[in-house]
N, C-alpha and C. Protein backbone atom coordinates (compact mmCIF):
# COMPACT_ATOMS: atom_id res chain seq x y z
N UNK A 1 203.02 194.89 93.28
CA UNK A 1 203.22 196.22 92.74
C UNK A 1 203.46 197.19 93.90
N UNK A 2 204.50 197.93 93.47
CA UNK A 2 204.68 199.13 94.75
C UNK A 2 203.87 200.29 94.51
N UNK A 3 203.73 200.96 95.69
CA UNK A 3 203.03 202.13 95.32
C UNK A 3 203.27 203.24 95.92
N UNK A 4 203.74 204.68 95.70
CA UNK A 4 204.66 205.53 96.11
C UNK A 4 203.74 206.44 96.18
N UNK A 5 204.00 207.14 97.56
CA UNK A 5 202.88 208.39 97.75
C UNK A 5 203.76 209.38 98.17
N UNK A 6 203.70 210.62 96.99
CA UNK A 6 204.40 211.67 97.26
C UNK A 6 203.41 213.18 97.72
N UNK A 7 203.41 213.43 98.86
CA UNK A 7 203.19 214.34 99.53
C UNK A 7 204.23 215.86 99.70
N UNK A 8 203.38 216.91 99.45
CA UNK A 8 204.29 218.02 99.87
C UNK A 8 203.90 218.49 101.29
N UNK A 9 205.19 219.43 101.56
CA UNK A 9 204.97 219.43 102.93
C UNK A 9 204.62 221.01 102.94
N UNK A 10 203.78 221.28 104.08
CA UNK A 10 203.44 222.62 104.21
C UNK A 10 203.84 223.34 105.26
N UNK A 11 203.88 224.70 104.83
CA UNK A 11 204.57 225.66 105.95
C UNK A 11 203.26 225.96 107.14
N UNK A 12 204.01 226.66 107.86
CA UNK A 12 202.68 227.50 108.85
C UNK A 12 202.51 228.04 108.20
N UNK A 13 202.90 228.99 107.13
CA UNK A 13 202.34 229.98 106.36
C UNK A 13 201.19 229.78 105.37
N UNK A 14 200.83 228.50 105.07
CA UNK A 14 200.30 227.79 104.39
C UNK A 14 199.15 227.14 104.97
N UNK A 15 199.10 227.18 106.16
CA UNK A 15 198.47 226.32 106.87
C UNK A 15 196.92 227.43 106.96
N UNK A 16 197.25 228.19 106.97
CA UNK A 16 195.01 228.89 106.67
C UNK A 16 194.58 229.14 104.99
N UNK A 17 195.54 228.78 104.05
CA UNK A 17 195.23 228.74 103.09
C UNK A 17 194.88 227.38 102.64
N UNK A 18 195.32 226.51 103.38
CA UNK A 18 195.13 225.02 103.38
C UNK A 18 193.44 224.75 103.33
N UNK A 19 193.61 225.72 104.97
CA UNK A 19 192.10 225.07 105.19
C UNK A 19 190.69 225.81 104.88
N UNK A 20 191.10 227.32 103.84
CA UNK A 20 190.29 227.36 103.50
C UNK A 20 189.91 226.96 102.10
N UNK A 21 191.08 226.69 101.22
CA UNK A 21 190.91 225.48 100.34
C UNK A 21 189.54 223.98 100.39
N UNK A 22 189.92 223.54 102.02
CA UNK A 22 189.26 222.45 102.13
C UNK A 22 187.89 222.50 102.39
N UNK A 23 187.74 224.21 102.84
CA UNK A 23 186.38 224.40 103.19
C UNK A 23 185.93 224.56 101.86
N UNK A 24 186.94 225.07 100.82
CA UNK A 24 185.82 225.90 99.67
C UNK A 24 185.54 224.35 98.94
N UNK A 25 186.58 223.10 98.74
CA UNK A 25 186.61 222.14 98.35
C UNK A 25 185.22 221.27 98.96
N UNK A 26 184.99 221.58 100.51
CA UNK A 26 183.30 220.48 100.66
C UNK A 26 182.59 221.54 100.00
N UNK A 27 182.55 222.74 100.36
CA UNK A 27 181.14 223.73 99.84
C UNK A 27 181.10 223.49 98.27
N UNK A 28 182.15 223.40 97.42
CA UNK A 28 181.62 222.72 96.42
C UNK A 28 181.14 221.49 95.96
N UNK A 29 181.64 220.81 96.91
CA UNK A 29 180.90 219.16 96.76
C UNK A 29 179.28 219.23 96.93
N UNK A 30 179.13 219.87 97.81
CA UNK A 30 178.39 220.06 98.29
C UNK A 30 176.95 220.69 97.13
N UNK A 31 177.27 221.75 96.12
CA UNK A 31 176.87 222.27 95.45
C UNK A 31 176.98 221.51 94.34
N UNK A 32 175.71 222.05 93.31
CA UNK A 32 175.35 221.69 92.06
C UNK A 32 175.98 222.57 91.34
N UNK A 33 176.44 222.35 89.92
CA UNK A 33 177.39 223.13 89.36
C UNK A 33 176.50 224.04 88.31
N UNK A 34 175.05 223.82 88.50
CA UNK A 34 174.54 225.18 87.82
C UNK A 34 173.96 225.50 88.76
N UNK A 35 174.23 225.79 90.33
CA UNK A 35 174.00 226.23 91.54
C UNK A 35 174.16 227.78 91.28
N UNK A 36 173.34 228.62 92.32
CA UNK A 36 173.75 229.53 92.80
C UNK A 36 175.08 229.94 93.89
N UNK A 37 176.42 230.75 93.06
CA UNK A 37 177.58 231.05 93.35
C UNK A 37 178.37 230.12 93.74
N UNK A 38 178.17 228.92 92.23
CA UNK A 38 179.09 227.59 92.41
C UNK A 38 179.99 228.45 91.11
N UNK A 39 179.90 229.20 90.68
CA UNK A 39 181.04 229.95 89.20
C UNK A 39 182.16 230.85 90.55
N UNK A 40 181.57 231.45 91.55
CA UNK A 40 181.87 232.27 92.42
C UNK A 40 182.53 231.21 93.13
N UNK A 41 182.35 230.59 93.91
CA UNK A 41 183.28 229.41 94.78
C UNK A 41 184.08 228.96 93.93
N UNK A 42 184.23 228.71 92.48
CA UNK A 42 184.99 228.09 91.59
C UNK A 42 186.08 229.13 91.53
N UNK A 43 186.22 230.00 91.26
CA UNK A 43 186.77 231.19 91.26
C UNK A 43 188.14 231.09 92.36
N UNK A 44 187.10 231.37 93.60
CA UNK A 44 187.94 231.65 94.72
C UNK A 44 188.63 230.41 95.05
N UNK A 45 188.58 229.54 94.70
CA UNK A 45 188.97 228.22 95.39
C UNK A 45 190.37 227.89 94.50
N UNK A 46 189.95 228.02 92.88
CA UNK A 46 190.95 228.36 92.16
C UNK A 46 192.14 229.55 92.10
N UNK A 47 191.91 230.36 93.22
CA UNK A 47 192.70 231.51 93.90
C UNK A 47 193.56 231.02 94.80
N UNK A 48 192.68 230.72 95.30
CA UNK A 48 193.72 229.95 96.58
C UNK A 48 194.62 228.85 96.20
N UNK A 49 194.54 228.52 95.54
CA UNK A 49 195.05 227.19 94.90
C UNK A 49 196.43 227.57 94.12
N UNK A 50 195.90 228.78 93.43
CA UNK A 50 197.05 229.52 92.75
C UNK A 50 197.94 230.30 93.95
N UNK A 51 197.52 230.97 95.05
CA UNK A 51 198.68 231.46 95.91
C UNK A 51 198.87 229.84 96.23
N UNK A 52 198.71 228.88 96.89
CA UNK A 52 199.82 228.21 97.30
C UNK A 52 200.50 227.16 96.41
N UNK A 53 200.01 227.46 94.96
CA UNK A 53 201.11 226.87 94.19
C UNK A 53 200.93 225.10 93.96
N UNK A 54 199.85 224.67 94.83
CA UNK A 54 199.51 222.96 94.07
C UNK A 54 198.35 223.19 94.37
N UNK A 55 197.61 221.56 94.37
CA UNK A 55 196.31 221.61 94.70
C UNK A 55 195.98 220.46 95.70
N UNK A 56 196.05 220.98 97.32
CA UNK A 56 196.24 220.28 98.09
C UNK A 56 194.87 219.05 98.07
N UNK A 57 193.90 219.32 97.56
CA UNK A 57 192.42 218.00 97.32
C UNK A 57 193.20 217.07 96.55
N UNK A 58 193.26 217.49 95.47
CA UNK A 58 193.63 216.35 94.13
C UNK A 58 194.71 215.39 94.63
């Protein structure tokens, strides 16, 4: 079976929205989801996600 990995490519412009994606992405791992300001990290993480248009974790 083949298996095809499609990656997008990112700008510099993209590149601090990247990584604070990845930060907000461990701080929620990290957290319990009836945590204190895991609705609040959910939020913002889903912000960021929306300016750059995919969802670089998934």
């Amino acid at each position: 079976m083949m298996k095809t990995e499609i990656r997008a490519t990112a700008t510099d412009q993209d590149a601090p929205l990247l990584r604070k994606a990845e930060a907000l992405a461990a701080q929620l791992k990290a957290m319990t989801p009836d945590g204190m300001g895991y609705r609040f990290t959910v939020r913002k993480y889903e912000a960021t996600v929306a300016r750059l248009g995919y969802d670089p974790i998934s």
